[in-house]
Protein backbone atom coordinates (compact mmCIF):
# COMPACT_ATOMS: atom_id res chain seq x y z
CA UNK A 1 22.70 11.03 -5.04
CA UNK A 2 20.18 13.01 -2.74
CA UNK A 3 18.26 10.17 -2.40
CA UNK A 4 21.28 7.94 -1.06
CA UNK A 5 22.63 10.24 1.49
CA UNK A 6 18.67 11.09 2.95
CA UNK A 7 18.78 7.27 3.25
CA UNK A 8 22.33 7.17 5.20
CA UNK A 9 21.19 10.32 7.31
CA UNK A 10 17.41 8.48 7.64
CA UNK A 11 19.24 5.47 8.85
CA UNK A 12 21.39 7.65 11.76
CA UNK A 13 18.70 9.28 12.79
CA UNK A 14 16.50 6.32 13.78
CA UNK A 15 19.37 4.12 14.62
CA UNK A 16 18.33 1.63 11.96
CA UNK A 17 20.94 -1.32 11.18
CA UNK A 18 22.32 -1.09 7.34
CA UNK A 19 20.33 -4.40 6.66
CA UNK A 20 17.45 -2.36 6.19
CA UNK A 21 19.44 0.06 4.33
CA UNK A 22 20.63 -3.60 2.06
CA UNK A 23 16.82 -4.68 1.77
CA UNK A 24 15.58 -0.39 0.38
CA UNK A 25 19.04 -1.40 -1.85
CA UNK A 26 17.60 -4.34 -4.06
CA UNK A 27 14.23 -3.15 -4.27
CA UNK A 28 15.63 0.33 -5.75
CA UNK A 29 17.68 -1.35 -8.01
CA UNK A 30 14.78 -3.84 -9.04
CA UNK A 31 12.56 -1.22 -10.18
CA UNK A 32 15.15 0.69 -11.66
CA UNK A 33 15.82 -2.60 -13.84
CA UNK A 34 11.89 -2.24 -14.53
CA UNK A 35 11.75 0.88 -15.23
CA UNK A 36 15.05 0.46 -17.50
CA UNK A 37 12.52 -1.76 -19.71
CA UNK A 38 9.40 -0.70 -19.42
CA UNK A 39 10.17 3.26 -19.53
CA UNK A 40 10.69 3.66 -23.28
CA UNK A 41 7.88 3.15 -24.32
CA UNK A 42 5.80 5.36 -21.74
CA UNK A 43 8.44 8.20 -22.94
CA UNK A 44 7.34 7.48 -26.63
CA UNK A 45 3.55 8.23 -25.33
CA UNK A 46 3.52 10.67 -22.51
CA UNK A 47 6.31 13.06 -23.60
CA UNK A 48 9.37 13.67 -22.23
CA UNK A 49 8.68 16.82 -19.92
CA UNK A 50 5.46 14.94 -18.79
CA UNK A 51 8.11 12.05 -17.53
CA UNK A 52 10.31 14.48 -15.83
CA UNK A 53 7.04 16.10 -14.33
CA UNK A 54 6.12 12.77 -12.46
CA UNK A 55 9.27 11.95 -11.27
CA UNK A 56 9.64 15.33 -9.36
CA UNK A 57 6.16 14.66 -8.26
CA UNK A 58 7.53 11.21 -7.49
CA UNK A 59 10.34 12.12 -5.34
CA UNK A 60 8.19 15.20 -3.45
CA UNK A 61 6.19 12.57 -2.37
CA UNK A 62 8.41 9.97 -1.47
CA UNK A 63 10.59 12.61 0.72
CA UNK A 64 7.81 13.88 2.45
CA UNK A 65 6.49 10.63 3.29
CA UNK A 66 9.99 9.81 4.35
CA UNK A 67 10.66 12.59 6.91
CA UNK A 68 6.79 11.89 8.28
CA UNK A 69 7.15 8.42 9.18
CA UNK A 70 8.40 7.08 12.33
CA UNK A 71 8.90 3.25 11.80
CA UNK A 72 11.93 3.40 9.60
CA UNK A 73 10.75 0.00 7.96
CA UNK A 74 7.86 1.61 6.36
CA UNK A 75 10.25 2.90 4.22
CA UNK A 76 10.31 0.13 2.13
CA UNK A 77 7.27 0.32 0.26
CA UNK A 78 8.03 3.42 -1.77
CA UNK A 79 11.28 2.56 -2.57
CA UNK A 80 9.87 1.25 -5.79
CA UNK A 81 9.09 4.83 -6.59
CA UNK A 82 13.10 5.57 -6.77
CA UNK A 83 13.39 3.11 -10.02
CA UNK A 84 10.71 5.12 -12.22
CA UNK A 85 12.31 8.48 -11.03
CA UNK A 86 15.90 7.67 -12.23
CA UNK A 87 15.53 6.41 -15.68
């Protein structure tokens, strides 16, 4: 939910048109469709709180990359991150 309205708000503040918004869309939701698969079994080895550790670390990151860029395309390549941090 954070995530989605730092991407509307991202998108006003650069003037960006919502096809970029369409394109960070599809790759979220392909990693999350990844992660959906893959994450169960990473759980079953890591731990839980380890999990929930790295995506916190994941989304620090990925917010504070965010707000430091100025091309809002380069946006795109840690959308992938969102996937892994939601499931």
């Amino acid at each position: 939910m954070v995530h989605q309205h730092f991407s509307v708000r991202f998108a006003g503040l650069f003037k960006v048109k919502y096809f970029l918004l369409g394109v960070a869309s599809v790759i979220n939701h392909t990693s999350e469709l990844f992660a959906y698969f893959f994450l169960h079994e990473l759980i079953h080895r890591l731990g839980h709180i380890k999990i929930l550790f790295l995506g916190l670390l994941g989304n620090f990151i990925r917010f504070v990359y965010i707000s430091i860029i100025t091309n809002p395309w380069w946006v795109l390549p840690f959308e992938f991150i969102q996937g892994e941090e939601k499931n």
